[in-house]
Protein backbone atom coordinates (compact mmCIF):
# COMPACT_ATOMS: atom_id res chain seq x y z
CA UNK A 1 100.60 115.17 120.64
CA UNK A 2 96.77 115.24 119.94
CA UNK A 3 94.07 114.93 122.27
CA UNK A 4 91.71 111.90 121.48
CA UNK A 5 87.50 112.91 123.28
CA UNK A 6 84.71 110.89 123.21
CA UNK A 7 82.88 113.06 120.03
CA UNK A 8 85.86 112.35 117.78
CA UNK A 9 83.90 109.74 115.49
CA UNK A 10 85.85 106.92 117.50
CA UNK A 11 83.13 103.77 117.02
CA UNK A 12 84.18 102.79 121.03
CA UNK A 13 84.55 106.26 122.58
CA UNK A 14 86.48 106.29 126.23
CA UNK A 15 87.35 109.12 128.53
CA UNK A 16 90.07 111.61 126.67
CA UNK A 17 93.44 110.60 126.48
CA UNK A 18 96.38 112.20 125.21
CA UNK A 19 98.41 110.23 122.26
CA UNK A 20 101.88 110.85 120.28
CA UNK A 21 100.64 111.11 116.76
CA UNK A 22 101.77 108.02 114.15
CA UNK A 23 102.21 109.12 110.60
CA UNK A 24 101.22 105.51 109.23
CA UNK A 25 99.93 102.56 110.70
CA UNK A 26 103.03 100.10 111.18
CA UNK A 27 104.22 97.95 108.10
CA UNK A 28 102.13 100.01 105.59
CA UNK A 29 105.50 101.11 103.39
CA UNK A 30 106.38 97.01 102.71
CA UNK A 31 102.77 96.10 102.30
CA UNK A 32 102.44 99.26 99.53
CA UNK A 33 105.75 98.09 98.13
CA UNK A 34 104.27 94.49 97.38
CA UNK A 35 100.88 95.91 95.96
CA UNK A 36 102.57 98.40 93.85
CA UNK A 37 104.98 95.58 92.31
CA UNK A 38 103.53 92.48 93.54
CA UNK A 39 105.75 89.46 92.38
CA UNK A 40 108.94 91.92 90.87
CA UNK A 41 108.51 94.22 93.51
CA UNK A 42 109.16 91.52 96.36
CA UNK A 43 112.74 91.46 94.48
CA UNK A 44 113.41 95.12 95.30
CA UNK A 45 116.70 95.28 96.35
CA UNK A 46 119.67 92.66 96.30
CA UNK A 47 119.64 89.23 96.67
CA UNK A 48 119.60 88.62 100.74
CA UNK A 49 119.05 92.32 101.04
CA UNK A 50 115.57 92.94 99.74
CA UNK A 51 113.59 96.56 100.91
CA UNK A 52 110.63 94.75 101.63
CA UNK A 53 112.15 93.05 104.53
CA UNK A 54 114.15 96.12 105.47
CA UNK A 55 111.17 98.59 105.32
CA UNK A 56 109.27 95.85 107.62
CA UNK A 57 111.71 95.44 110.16
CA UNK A 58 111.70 98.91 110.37
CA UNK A 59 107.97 99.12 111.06
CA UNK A 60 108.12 97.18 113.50
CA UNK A 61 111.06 97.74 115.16
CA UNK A 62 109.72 101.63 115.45
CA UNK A 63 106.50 100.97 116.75
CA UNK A 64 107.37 98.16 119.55
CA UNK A 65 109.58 101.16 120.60
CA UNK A 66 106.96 103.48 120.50
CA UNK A 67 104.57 101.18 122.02
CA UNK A 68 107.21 99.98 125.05
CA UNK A 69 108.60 104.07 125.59
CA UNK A 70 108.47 105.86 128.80
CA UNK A 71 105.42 107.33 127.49
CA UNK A 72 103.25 104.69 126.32
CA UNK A 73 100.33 105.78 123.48
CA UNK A 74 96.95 104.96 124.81
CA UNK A 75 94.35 103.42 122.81
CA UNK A 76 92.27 105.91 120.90
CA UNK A 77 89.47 103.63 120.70
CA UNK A 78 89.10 103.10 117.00
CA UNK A 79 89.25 99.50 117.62
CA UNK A 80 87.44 97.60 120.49
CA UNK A 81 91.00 95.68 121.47
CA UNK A 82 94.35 96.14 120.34
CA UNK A 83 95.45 92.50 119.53
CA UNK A 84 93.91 90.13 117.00
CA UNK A 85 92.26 87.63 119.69
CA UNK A 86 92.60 84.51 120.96
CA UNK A 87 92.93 82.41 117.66
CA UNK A 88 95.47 84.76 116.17
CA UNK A 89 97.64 84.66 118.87
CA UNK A 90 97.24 80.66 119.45
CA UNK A 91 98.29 80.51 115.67
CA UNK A 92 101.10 82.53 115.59
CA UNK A 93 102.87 80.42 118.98
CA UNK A 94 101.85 77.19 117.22
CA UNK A 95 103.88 78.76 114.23
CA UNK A 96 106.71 79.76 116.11
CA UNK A 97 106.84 76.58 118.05
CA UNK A 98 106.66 74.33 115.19
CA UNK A 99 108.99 76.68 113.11
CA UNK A 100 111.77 76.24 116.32
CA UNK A 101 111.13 72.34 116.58
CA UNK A 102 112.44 71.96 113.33
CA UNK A 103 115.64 74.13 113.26
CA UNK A 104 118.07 71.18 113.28
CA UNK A 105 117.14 71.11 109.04
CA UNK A 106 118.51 74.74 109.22
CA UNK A 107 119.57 75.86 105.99
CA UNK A 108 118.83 78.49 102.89
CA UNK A 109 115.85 75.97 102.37
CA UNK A 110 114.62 76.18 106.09
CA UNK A 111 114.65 79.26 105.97
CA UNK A 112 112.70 79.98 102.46
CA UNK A 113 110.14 77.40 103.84
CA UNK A 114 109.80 78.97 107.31
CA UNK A 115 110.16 82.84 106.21
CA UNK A 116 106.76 83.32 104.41
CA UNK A 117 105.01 81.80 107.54
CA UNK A 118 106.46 83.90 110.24
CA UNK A 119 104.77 86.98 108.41
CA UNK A 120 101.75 85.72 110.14
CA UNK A 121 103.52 87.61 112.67
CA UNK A 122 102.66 91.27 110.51
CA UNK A 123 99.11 90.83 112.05
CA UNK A 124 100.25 91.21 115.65
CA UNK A 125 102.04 94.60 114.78
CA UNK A 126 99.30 95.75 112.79
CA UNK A 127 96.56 94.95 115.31
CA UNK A 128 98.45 97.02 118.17
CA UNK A 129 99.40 99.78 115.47
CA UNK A 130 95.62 100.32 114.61
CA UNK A 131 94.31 100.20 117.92
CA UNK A 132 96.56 103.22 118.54
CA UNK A 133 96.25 105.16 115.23
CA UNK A 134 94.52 108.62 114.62
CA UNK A 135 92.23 110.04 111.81
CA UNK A 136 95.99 111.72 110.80
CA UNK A 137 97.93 108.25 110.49
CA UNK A 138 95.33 106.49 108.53
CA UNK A 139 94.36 109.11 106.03
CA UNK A 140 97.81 108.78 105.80
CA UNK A 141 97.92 105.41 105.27
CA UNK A 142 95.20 105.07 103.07
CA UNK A 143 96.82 107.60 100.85
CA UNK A 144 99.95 105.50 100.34
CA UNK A 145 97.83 102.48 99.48
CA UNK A 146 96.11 104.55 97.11
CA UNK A 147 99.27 104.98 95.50
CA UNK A 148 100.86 101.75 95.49
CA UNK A 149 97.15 100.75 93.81
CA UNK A 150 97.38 103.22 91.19
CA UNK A 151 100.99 102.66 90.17
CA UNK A 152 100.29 99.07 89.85
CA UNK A 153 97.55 99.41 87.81
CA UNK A 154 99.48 102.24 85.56
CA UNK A 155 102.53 99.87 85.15
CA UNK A 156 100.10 96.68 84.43
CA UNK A 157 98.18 98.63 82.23
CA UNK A 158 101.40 99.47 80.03
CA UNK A 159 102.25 96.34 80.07
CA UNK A 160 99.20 93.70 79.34
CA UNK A 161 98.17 97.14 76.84
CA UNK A 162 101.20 97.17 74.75
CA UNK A 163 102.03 94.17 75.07
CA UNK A 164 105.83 94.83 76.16
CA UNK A 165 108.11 91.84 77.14
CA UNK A 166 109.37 92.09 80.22
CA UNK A 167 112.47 89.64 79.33
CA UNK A 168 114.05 92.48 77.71
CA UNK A 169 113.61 94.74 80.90
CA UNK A 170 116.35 94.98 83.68
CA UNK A 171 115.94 92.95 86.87
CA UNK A 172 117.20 93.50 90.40
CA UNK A 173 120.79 92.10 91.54
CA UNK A 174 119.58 87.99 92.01
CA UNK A 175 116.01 88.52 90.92
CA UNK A 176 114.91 85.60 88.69
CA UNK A 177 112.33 87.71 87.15
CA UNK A 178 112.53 91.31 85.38
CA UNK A 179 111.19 94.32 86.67
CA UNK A 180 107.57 95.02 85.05
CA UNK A 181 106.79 90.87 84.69
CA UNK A 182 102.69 90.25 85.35
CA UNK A 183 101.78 87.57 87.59
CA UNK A 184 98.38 87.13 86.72
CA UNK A 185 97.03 85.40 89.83
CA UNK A 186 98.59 88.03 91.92
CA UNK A 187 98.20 90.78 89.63
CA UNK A 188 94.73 90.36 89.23
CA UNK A 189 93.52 90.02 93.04
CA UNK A 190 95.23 93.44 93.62
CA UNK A 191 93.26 94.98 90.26
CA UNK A 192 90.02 93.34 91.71
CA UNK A 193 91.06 95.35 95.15
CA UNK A 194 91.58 98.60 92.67
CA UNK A 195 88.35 97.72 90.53
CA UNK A 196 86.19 97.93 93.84
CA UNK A 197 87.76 100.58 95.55
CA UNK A 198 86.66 102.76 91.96
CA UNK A 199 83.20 101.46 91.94
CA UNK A 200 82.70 102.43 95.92
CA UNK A 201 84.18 105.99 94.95
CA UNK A 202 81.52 105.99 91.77
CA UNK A 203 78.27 104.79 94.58
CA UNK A 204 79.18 106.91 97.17
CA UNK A 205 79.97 110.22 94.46
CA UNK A 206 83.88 110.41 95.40
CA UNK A 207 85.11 111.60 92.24
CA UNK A 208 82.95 109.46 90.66
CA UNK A 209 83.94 110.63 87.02
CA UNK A 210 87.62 110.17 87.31
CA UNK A 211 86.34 106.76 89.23
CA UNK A 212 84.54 105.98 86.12
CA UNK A 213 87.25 106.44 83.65
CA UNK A 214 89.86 104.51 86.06
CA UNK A 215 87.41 101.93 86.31
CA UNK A 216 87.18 101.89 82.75
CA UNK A 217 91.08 101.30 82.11
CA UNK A 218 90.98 98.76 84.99
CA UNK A 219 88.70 96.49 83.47
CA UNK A 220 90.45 96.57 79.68
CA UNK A 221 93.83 95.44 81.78
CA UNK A 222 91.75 92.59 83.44
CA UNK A 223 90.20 91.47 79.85
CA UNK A 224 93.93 91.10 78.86
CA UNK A 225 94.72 88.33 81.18
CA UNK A 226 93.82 84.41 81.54
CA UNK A 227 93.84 83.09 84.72
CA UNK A 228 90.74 81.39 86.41
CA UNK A 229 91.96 81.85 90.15
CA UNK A 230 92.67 85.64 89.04
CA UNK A 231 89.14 86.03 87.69
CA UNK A 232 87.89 84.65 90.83
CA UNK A 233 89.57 86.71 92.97
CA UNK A 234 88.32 89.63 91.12
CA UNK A 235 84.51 88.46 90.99
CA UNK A 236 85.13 88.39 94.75
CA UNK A 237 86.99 91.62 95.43
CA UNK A 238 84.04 93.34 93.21
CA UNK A 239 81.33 91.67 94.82
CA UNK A 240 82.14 92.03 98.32
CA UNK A 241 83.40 95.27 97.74
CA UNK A 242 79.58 96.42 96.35
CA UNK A 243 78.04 94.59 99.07
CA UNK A 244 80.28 96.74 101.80
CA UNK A 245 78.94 99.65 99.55
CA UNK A 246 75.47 98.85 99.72
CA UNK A 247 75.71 98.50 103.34
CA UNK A 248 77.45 101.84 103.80
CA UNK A 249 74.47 103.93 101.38
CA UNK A 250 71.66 102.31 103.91
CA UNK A 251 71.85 105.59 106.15
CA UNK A 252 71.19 107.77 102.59
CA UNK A 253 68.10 109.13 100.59
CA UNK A 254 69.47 108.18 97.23
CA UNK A 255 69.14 105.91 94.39
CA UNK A 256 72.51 104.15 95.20
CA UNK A 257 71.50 101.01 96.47
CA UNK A 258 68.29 100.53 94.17
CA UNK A 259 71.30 101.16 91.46
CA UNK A 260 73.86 98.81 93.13
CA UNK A 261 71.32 96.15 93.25
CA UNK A 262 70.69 96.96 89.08
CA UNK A 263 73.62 96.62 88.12
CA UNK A 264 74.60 93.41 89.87
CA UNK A 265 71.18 91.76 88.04
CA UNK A 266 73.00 92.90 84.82
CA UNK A 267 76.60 91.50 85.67
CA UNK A 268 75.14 88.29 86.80
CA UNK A 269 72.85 88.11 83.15
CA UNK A 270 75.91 89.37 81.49
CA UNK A 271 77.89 86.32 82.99
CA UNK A 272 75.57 83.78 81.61
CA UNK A 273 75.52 84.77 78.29
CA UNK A 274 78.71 86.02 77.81
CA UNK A 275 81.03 84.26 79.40
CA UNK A 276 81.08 81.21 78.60
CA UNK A 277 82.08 82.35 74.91
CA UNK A 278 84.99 83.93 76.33
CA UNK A 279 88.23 81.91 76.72
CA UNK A 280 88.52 82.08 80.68
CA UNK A 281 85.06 81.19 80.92
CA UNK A 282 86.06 78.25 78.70
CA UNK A 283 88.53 77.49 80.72
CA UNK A 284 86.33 77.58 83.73
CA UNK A 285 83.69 75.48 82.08
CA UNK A 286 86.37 73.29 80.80
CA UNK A 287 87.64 72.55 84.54
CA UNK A 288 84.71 71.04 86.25
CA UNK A 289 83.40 69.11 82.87
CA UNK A 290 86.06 68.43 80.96
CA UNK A 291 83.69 66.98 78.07
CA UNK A 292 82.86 70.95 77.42
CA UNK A 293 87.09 71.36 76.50
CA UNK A 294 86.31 72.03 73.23
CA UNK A 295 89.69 74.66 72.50
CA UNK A 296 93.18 74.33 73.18
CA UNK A 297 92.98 76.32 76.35
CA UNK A 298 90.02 74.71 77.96
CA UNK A 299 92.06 71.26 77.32
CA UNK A 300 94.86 72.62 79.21
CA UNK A 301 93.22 74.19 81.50
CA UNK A 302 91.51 70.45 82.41
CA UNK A 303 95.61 69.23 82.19
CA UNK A 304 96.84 71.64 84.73
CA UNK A 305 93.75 70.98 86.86
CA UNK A 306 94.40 67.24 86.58
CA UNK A 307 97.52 67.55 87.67
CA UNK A 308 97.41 69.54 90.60
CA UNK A 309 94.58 67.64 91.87
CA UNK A 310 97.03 64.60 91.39
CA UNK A 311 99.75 66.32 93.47
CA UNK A 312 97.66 67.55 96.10
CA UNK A 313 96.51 63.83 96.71
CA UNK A 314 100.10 62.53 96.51
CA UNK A 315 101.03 65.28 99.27
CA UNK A 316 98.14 64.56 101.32
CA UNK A 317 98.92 61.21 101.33
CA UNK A 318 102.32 61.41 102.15
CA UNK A 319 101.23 64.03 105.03
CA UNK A 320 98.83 61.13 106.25
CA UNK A 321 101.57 57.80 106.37
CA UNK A 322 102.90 58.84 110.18
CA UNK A 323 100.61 60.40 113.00
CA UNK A 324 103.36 63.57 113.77
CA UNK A 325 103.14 64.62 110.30
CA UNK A 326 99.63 64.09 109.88
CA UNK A 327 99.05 66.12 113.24
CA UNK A 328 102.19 68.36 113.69
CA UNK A 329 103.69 68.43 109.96
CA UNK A 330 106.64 67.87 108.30
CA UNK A 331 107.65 71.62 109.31
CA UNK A 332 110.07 73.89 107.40
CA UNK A 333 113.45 72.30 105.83
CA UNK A 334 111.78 68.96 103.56
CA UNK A 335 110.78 69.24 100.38
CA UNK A 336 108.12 67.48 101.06
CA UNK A 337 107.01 67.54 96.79
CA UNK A 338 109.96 65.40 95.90
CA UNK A 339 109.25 62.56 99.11
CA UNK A 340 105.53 63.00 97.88
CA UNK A 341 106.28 62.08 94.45
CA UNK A 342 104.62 65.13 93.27
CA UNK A 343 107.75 66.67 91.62
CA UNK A 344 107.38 64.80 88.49
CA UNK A 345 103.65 66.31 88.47
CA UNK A 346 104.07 69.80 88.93
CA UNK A 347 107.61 70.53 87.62
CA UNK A 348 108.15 71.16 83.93
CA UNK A 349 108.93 73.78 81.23
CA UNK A 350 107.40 76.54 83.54
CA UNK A 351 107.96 75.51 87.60
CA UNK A 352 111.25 73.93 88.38
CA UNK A 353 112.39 73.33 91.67
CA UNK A 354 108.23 73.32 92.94
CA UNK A 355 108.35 73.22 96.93
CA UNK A 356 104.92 74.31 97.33
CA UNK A 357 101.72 72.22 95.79
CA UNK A 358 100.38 75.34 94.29
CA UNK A 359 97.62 75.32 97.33
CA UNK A 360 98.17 76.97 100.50
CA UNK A 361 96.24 74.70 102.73
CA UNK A 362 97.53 71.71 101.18
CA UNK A 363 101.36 73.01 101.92
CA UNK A 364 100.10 74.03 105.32
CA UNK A 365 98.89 71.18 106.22
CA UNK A 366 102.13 69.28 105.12
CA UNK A 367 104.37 71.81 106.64
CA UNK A 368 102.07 72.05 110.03
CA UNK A 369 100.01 69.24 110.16
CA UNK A 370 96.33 69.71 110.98
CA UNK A 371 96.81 71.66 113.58
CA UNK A 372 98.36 74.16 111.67
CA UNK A 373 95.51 74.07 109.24
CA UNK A 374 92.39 74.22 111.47
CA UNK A 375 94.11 77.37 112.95
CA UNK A 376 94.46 78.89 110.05
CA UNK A 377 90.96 77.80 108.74
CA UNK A 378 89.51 79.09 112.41
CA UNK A 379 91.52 82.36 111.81
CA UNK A 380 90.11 83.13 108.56
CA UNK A 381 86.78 82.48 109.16
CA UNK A 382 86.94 84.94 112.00
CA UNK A 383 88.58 87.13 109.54
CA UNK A 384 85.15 86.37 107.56
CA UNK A 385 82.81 86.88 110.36
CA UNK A 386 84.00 90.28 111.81
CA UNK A 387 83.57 91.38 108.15
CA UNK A 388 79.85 90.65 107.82
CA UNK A 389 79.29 91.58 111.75
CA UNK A 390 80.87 95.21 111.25
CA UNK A 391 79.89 95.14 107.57
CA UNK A 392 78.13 98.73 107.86
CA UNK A 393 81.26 100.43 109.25
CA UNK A 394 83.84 98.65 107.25
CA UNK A 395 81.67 99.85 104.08
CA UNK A 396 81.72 103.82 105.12
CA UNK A 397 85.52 102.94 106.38
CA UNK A 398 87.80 103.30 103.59
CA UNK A 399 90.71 101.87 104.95
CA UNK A 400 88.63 98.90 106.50
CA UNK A 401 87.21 98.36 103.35
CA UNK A 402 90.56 98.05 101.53
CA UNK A 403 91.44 95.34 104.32
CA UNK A 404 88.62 93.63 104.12
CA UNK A 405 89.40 93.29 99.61
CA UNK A 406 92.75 92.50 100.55
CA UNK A 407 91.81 89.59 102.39
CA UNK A 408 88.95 88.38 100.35
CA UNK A 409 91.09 88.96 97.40
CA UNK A 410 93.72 86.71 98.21
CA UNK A 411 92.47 83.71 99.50
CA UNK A 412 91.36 82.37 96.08
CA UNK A 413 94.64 82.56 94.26
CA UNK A 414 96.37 81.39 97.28
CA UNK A 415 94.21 78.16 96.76
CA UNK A 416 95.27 77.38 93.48
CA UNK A 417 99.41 79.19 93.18
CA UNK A 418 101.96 79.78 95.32
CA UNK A 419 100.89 83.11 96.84
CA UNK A 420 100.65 83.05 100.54
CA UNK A 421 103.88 81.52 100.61
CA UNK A 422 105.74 84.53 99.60
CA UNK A 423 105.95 87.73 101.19
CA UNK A 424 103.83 89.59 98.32
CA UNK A 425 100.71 87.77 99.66
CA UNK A 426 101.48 87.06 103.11
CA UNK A 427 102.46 90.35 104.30
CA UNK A 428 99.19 91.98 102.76
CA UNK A 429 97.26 89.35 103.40
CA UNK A 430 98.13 88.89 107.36
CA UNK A 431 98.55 92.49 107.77
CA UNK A 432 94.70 92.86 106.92
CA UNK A 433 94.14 90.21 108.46
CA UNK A 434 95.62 91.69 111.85
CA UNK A 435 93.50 95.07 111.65
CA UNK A 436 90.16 93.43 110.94
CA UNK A 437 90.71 91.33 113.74
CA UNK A 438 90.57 93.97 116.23
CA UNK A 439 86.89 94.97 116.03
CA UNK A 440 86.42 92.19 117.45
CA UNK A 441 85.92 90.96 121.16
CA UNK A 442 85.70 93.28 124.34
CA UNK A 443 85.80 97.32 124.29
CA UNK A 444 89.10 98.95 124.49
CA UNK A 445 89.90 100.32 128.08
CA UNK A 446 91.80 103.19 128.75
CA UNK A 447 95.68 102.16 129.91
């Protein structure tokens, strides 16, 4: 037990309760297991029996206990609420509901479709777990993210560095994939997260050496990948990441932000004059004018654009031909690709069986209709908005500030692969998602 007073650094201080101590803020281990191997690491386990899903349902399963025990923890008021709000809540019933309307399709499809959804679920856990958590669980916490980032950038680095193939490396019981295999879209949001994370450490003079070094090895794993939504992810994970920082040095007498604001002039010259030399920045170039696809790989980069933007309109079509699926979706168990058309689109040499568009809002708007999708869109922006309105605390907050990368960091590969709709980017993702929520709305009040 640990006493909790109104001087302990708490941002919405209440009378002093006493609290059972948490070692880690509920659902950390899976959401450390999935940034430490991303795509591979999602296959930990057997097939049916993977850890991720073992190590969550253990998460949660402790902490509802804890939370509904004879002696209840009281909120320590890190957080003004312990929920995620209104809109979080109204989008996790709508999920459940729609999820339950369509179990008569119940099958190993149903469930694959309606799986990666209920994660939204993660947020609700994390939200109360937060509200409830000491100095003690999330140093803890932090400390095992730390270490799921570093051994993903250590294994990533090995790989894209020596350039091993991963064919010839085992694989889990059932895993279609080998152990070690780079997913650049993933792969590269969680090395923007690391990226960031080094040049807050280097700013605010946290081992700013070793930072620099790291940093270093970070960015020579990045330059060995092509993939435009990972490079956007990235540039957004970085930026947002030295914003936060900036925002966190504004109590200081230093040269920090004068620096920050340097060297962000000199990435955004840099950018113009370099990258569009560079093959992704071909490729970028290449994908909104396609008379600039002057190489190989800005002319396929303009083919695999073309034809997701042809699939996306064949699914949002389809969506659109009867008012429940255009409002309520086509929900979990269709494949809603192959009644779209779209299959002959998307599928090829490298995606077979293609249930998902390769867009997140697209599927979710065919799986859940639009209300399904202005939820979600409500819910993020939120997301987006308690980020800029606590922007000064979430910049000095090191766990906050990892949230708030995770977050930012996924959304653009989840617009362009299938990323939110497996549990290596919806059970970070939502998890955030769930904590940042809850410096929002009214102040805490003692139980």
């Amino acid at each position: 037990m640990t006493t909790v007073a109104r001087k302990t650094g708490a941002p919405f201080p209440y009378a002093p309760v006493r609290v059972e101590q948490q070692r880690l803020v509920a659902g950390t281990l899976a959401v450390a297991l999935l940034i430490a191997g991303t795509r591979w690491g999602s296959y930990t386990g057997a097939s049916g029996l993977y850890l991720t899903d073992m190590l969550l349902a253990a998460g949660i399963t402790h902490h509802l206990l804890w939370v509904s025990g004879r002696s209840q923890p009281s909120l320590t008021g890190y957080t003004r609420r312990a929920s995620p709000g209104i809109a979080f809540w109204a989008l996790a019933t709508y999920v459940v509901a729609r999820i339950t309307a369509s179990i008569s399709a119940f099958d190993a499809e149903w469930v694959r479709d309606a799986v990666p959804f209920l994660y939204a679920l993660v947020g609700l856990v994390a939200a109360s777990s937060i509200a409830r958590s000491t100095e003690f669980s999330r140093e803890r916490t932090m400390r095992v993210l730390w270490f799921a980032l570093l051994f993903h950038l250590i294994w990533t680095t090995i790989v894209i560095r020596f350039q091993i193939n991963p064919a010839g490396l085992p694989s889990f019981p059932g895993a279609p994939i080998s152990i070690g295999q780079v997913r650049p879209d993933i792969d590269c949001a969680i090395l923007g997260v690391t990226a960031a994370l080094f040049v807050r450490n280097i700013f605010l003079k946290r081992t700013p050496w070793w930072s620099l070094v790291a940093l270093v090895i970070t960015s020579q794993t990045i330059a060995g990948m092509s993939t435009r939504g990972g490079y956007l992810a990235i540039a957004i994970a970085v930026l947002l990441g030295m914003a936060l920082t900036y925002f966190a040095l504004r109590d200081r007498i230093s040269l920090g932000r004068p620096a920050m604001a340097l060297v962000l002039v000199s990435i955004a010259i840099a950018a113009y004059f370099v990258l569009p030399s560079t093959v992704i920045g071909k490729r970028f170039i290449a994908t909104f004018d396609s008379s600039q696809a002057s190489t190989s790989e800005a002319q396929n980069a303009v083919g695999t654009a073309r034809a997701r933007d042809m699939a996306w309109e064949m699914v949002i079509d389809w969506t659109g031909e009867t008012r429940g699926r255009q409002v309520f979706g086509a929900g979990p168990g269709p494949n809603f690709i192959v009644e779209a058309g779209a299959s002959a689109v998307l599928q090829g040499t490298e995606y077979r069986n293609v249930r998902s568009p390769h867009n997140f809002f697209i599927g979710l708007y065919a799986r859940f209709g639009a209300v399904g999708l202005t939820l979600v869109s409500v819910v993020m922006l939120l997301t987006a908005w308690r980020i800029w309105e606590n922007r000064v605390r979430i910049g000095k907050d090191e766990l906050l500030f990892t949230c708030a990368l995770l977050a930012a960091a996924i959304v653009p590969v989840a617009a362009v692969g299938v990323v939110l709709e497996s549990p290596f980017g919806a059970i970070p993702f939502w998890w955030a998602v769930g904590i940042l929520l809850t410096l929002g709305g009214v102040k805490a009040v003692r139980r």
